[in-house]
Structure formats: structure tokens, C-alpha cells
PDB file of N, CA and C in Angstrom:
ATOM      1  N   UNK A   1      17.301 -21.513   2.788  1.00  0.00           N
ATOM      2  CA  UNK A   1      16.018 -21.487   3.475  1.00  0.00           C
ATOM      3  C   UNK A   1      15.894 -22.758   4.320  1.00  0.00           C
ATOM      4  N   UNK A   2      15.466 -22.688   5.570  1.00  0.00           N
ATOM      5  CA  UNK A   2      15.147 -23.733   6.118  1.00  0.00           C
ATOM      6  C   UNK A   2      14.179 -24.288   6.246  1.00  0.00           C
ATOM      7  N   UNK A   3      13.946 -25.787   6.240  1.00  0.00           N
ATOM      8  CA  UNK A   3      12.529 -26.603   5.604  1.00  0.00           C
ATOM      9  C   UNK A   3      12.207 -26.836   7.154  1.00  0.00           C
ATOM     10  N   UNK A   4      10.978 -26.907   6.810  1.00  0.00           N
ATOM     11  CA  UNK A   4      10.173 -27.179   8.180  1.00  0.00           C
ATOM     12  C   UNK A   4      10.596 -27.887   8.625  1.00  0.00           C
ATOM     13  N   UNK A   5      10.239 -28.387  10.034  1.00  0.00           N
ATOM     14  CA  UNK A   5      10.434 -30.249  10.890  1.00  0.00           C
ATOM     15  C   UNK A   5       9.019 -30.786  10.649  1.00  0.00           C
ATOM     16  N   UNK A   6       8.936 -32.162  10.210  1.00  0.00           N
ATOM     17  CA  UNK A   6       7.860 -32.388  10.264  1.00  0.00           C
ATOM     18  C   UNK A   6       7.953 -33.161  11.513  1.00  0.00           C
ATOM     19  N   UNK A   7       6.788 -33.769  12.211  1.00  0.00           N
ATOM     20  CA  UNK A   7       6.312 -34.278  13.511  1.00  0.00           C
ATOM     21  C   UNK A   7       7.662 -36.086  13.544  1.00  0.00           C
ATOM     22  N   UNK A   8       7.712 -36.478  12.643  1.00  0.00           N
ATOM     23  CA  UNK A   8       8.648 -37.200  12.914  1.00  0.00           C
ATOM     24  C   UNK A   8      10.034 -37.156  12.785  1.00  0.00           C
ATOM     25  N   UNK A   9      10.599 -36.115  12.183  1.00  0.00           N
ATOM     26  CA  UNK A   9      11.610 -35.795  12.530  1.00  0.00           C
ATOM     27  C   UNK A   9      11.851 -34.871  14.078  1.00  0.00           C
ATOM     28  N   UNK A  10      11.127 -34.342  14.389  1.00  0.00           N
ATOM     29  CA  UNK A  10      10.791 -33.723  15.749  1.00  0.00           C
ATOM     30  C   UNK A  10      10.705 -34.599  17.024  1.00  0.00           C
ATOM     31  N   UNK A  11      10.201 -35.763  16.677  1.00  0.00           N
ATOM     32  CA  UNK A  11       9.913 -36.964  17.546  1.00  0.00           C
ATOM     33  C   UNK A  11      11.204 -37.418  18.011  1.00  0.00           C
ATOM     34  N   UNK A  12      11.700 -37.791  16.597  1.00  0.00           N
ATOM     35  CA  UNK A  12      13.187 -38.298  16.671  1.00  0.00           C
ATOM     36  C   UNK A  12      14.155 -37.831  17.456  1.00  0.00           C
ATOM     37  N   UNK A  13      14.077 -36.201  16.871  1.00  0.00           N
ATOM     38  CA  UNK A  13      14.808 -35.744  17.656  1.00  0.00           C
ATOM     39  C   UNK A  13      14.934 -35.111  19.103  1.00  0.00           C
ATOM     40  N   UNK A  14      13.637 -35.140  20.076  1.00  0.00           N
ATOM     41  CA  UNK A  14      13.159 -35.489  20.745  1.00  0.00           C
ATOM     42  C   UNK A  14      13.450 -36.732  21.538  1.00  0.00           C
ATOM     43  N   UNK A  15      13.410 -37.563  20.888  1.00  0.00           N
ATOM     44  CA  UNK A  15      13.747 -39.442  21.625  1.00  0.00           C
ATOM     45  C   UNK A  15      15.726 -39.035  22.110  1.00  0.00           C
ATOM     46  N   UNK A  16      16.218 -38.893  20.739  1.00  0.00           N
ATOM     47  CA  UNK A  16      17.763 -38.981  21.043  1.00  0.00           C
ATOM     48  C   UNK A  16      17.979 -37.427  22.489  1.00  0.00           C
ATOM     49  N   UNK A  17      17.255 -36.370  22.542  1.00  0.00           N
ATOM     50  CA  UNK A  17      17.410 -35.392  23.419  1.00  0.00           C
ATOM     51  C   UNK A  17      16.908 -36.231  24.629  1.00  0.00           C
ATOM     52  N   UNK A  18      16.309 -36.877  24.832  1.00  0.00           N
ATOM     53  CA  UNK A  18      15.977 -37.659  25.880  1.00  0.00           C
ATOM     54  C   UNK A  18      17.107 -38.611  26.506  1.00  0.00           C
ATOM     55  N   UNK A  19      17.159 -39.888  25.465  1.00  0.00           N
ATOM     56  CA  UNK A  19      18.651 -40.674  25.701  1.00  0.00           C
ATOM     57  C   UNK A  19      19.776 -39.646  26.260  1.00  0.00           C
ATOM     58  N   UNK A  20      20.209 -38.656  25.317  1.00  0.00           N
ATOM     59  CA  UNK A  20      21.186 -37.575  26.165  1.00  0.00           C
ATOM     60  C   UNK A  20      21.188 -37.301  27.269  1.00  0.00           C
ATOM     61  N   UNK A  21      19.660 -36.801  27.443  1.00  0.00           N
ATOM     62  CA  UNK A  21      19.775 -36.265  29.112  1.00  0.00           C
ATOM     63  C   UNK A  21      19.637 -37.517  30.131  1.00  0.00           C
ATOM     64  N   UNK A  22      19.356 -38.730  29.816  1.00  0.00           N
ATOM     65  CA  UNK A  22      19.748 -39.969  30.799  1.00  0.00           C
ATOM     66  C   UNK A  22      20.567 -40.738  30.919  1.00  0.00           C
ATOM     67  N   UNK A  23      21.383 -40.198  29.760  1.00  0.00           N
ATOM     68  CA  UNK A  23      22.873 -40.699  30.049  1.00  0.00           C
ATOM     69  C   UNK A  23      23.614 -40.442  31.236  1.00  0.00           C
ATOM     70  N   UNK A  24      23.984 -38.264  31.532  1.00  0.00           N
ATOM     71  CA  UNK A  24      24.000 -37.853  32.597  1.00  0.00           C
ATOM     72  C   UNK A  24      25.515 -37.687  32.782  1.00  0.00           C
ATOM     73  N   UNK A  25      26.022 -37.172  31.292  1.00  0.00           N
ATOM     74  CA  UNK A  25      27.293 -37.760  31.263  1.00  0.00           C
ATOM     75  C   UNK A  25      27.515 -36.200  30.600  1.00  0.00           C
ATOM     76  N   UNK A  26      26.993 -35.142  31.179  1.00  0.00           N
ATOM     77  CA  UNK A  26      27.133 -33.650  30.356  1.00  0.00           C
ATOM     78  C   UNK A  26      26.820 -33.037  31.618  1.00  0.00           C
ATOM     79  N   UNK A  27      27.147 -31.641  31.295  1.00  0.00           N
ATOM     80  CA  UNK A  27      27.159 -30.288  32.227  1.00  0.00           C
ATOM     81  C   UNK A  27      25.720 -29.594  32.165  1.00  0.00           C
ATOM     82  N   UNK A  28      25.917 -29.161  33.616  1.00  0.00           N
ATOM     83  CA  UNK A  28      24.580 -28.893  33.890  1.00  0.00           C
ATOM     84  C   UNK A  28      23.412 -27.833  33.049  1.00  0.00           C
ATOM     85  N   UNK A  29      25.095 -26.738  32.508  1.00  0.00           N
ATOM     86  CA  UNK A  29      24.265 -26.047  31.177  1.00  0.00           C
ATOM     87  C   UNK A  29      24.243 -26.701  30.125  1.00  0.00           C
ATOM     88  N   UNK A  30      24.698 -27.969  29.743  1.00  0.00           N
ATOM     89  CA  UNK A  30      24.393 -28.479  28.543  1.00  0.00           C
ATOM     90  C   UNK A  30      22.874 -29.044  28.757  1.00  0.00           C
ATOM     91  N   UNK A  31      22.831 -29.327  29.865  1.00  0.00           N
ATOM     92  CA  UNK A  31      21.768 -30.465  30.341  1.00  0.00           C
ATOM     93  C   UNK A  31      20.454 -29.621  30.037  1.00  0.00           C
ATOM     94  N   UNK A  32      20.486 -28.505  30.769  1.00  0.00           N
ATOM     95  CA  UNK A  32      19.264 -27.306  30.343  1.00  0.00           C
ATOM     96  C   UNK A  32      18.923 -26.751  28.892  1.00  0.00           C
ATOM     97  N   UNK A  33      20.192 -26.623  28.096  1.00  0.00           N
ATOM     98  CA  UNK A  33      19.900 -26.754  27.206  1.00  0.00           C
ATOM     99  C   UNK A  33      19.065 -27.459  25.831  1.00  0.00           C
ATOM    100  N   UNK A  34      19.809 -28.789  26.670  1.00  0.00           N
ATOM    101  CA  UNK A  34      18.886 -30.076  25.995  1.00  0.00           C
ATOM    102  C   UNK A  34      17.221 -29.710  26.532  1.00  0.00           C
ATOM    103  N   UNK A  35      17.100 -29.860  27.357  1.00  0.00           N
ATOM    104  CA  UNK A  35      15.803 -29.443  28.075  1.00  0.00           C
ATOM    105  C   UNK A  35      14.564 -28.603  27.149  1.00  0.00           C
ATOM    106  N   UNK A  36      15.491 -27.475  26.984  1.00  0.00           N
ATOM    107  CA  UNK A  36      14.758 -26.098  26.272  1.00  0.00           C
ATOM    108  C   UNK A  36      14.087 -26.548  24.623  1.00  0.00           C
ATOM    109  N   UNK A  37      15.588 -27.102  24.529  1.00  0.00           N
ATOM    110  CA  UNK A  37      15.425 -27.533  23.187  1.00  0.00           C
ATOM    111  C   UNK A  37      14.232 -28.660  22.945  1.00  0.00           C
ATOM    112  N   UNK A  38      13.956 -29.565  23.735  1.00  0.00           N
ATOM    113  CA  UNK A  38      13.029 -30.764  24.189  1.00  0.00           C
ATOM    114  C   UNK A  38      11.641 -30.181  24.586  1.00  0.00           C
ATOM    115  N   UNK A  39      11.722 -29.332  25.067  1.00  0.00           N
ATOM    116  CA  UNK A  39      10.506 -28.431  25.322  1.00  0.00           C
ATOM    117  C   UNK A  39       9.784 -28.098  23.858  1.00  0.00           C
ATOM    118  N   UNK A  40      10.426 -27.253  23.445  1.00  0.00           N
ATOM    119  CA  UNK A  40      10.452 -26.629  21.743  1.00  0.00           C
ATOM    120  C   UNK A  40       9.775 -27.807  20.930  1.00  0.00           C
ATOM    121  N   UNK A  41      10.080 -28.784  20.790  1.00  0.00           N
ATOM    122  CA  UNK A  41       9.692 -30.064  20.306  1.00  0.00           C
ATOM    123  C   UNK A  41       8.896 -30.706  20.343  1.00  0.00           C
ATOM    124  N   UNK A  42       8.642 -30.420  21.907  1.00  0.00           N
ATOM    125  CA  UNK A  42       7.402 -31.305  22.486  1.00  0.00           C
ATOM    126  C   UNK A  42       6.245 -30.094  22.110  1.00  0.00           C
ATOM    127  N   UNK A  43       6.170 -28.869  22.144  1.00  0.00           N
ATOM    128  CA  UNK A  43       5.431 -28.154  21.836  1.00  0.00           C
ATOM    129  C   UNK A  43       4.950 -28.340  20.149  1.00  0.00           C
ATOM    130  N   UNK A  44       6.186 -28.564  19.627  1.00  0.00           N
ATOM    131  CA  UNK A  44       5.832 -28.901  18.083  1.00  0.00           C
ATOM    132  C   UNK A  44       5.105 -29.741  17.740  1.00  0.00           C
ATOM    133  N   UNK A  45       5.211 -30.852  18.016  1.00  0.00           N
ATOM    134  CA  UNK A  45       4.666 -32.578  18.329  1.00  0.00           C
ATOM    135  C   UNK A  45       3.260 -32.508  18.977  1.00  0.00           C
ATOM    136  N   UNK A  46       2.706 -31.345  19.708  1.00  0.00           N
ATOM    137  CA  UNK A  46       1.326 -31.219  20.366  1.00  0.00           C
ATOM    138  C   UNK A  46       1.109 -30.530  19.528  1.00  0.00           C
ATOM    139  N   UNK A  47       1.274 -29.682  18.602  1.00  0.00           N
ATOM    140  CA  UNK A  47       0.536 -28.627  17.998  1.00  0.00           C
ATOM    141  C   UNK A  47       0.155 -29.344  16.301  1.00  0.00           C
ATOM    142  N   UNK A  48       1.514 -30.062  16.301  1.00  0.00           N
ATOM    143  CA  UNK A  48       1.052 -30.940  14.745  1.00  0.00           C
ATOM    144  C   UNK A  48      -0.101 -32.858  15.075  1.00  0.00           C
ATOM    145  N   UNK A  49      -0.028 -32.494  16.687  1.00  0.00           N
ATOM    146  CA  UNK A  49      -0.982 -34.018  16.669  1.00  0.00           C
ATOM    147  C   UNK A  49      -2.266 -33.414  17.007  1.00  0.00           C
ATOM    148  N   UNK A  50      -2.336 -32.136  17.582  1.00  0.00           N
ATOM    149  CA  UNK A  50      -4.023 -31.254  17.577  1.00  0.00           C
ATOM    150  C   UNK A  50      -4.208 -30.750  16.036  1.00  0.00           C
ATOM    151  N   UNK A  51      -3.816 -30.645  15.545  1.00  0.00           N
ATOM    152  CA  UNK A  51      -4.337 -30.148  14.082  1.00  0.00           C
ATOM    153  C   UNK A  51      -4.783 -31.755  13.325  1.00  0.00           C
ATOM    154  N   UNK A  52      -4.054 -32.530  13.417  1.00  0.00           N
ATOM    155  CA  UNK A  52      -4.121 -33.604  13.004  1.00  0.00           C
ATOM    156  C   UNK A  52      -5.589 -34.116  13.854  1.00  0.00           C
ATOM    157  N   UNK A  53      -5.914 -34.212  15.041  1.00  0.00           N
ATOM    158  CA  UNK A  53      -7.042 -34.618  15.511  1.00  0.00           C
ATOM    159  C   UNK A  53      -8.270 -33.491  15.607  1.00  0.00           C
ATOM    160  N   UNK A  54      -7.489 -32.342  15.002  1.00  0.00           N
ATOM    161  CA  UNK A  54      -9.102 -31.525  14.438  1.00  0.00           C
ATOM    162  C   UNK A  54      -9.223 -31.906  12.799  1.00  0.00           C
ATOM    163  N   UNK A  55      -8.569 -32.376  12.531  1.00  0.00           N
ATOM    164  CA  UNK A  55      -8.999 -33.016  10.644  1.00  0.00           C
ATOM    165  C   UNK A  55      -9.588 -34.571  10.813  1.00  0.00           C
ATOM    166  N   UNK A  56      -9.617 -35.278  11.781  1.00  0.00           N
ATOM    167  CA  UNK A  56     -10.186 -36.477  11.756  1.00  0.00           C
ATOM    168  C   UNK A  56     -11.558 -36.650  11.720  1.00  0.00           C
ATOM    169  N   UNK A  57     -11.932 -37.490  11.046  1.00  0.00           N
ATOM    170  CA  UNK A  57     -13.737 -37.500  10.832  1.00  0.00           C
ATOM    171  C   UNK A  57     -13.951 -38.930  11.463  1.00  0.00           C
ATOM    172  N   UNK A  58     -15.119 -39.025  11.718  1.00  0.00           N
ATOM    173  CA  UNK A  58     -15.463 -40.627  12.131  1.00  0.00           C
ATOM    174  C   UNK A  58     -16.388 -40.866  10.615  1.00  0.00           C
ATOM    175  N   UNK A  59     -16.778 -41.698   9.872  1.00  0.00           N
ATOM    176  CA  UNK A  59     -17.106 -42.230   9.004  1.00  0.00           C
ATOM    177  C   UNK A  59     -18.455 -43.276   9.374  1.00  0.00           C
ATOM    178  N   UNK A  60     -19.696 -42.957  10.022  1.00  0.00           N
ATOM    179  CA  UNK A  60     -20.739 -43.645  10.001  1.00  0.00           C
ATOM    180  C   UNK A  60     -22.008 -43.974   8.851  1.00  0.00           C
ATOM    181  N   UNK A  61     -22.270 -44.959   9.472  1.00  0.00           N
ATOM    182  CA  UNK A  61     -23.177 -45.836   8.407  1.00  0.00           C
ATOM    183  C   UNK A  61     -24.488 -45.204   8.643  1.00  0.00           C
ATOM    184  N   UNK A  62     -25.308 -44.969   7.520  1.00  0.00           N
ATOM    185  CA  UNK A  62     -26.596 -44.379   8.054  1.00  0.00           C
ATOM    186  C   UNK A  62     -27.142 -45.231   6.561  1.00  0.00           C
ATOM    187  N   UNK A  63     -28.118 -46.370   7.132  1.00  0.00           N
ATOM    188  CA  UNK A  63     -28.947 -46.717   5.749  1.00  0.00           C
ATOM    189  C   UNK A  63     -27.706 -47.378   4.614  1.00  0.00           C
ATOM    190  N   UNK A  64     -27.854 -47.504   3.389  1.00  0.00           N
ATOM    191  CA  UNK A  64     -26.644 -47.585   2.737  1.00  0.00           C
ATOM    192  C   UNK A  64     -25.084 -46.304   2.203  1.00  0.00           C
ATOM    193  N   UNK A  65     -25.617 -44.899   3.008  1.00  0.00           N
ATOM    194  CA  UNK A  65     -24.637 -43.885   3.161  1.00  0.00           C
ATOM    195  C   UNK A  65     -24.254 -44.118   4.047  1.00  0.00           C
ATOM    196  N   UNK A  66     -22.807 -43.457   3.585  1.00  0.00           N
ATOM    197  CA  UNK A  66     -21.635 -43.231   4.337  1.00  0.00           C
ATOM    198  C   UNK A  66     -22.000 -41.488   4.531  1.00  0.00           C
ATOM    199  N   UNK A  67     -21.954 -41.202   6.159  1.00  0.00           N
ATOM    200  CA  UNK A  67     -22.027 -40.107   6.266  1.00  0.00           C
ATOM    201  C   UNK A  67     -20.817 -39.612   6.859  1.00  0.00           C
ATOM    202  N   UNK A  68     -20.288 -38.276   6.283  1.00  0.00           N
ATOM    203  CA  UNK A  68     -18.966 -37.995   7.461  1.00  0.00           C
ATOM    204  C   UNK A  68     -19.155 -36.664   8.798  1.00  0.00           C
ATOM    205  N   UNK A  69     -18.958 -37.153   9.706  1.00  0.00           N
ATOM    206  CA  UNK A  69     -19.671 -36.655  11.231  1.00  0.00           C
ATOM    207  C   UNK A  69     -18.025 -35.890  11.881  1.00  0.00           C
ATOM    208  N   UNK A  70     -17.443 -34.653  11.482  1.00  0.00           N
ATOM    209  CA  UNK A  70     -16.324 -34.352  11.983  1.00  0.00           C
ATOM    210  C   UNK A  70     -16.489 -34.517  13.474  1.00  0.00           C
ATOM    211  N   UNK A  71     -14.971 -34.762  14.683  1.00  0.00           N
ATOM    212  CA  UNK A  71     -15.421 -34.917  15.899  1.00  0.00           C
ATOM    213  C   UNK A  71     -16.179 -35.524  16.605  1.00  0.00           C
ATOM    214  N   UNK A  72     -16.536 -36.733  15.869  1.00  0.00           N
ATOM    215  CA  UNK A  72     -17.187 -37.604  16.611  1.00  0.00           C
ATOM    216  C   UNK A  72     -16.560 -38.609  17.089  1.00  0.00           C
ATOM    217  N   UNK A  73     -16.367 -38.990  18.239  1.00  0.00           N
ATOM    218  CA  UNK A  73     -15.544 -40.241  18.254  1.00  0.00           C
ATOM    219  C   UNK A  73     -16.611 -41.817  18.365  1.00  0.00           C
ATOM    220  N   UNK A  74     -16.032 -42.643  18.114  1.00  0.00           N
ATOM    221  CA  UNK A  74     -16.807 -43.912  17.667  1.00  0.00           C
ATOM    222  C   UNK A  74     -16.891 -44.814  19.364  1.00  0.00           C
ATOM    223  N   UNK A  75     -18.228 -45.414  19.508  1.00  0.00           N
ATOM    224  CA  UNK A  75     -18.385 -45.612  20.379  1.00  0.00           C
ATOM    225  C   UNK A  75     -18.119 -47.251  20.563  1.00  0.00           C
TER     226      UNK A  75
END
């Protein structure tokens, strides 16, 4: 069974697909390939940092409570 990617292994592998393609030292279908694959990734990496910034709360002070205000950003 294959285990998920989590967002930093995705990153990673992402960064080194990058270095590859600016090296410039591969064929033009390898090069697209890398590409596709970098695409795939980057899609992964947006979809696990929007879930991640729909779970964030801002944490304001009201009186001596702590109230939690989802989607709020702090001014």
C-alpha cells in the first residue's frame, strides 16, 4: 500500500524537481516530465496549505476570556 506524501515530503520533492530542471542537462521529454510531475506537487502543497489555513483560528482577548474567532485574521 502506498502511504500518503505529506506536504513536506512533497516540498522536497518539488525543490530537487526544480534544481533538475535548472540544471538543463536532460531531454526535452525528460524536462516535461519533470514539469508534470512538479505541477502534481505544487497542486498537493496548495491543497494541504488551504486546509491548513481553513483550521486556523485567531485567539482573541475579550475581558479575561480567551475567545476563539475561526478566520479572523489579527490586525
Amino acid at each position: 500500500m502506498a502511504k500518503k506524501k505529506t506536504f513536506e515530503n512533497a516540498l522536497e520533492q518539488l525543490e530537487s524537481i526544480v534544481k533538475e530542471l535548472e540544471s538543463g542537462s536532460m531531454s526535452l521529454d525528460k524536462m516535461l516530465k519533470l514539469y508534470e510531475e512538479g505541477m502534481k506537487l505544487t497542486q498537493l502543497c496548495q491543497g494541504e496549505l488551504k486546509a491548513v489555513e481553513d483550521r486556523i483560528s485567531t485567539i482573541m482577548k475579550d475581558g479575561d476570556e480567551f475567545i476563539e474567532k475561526p478566520g479572523i485574521t489579527p490586525s
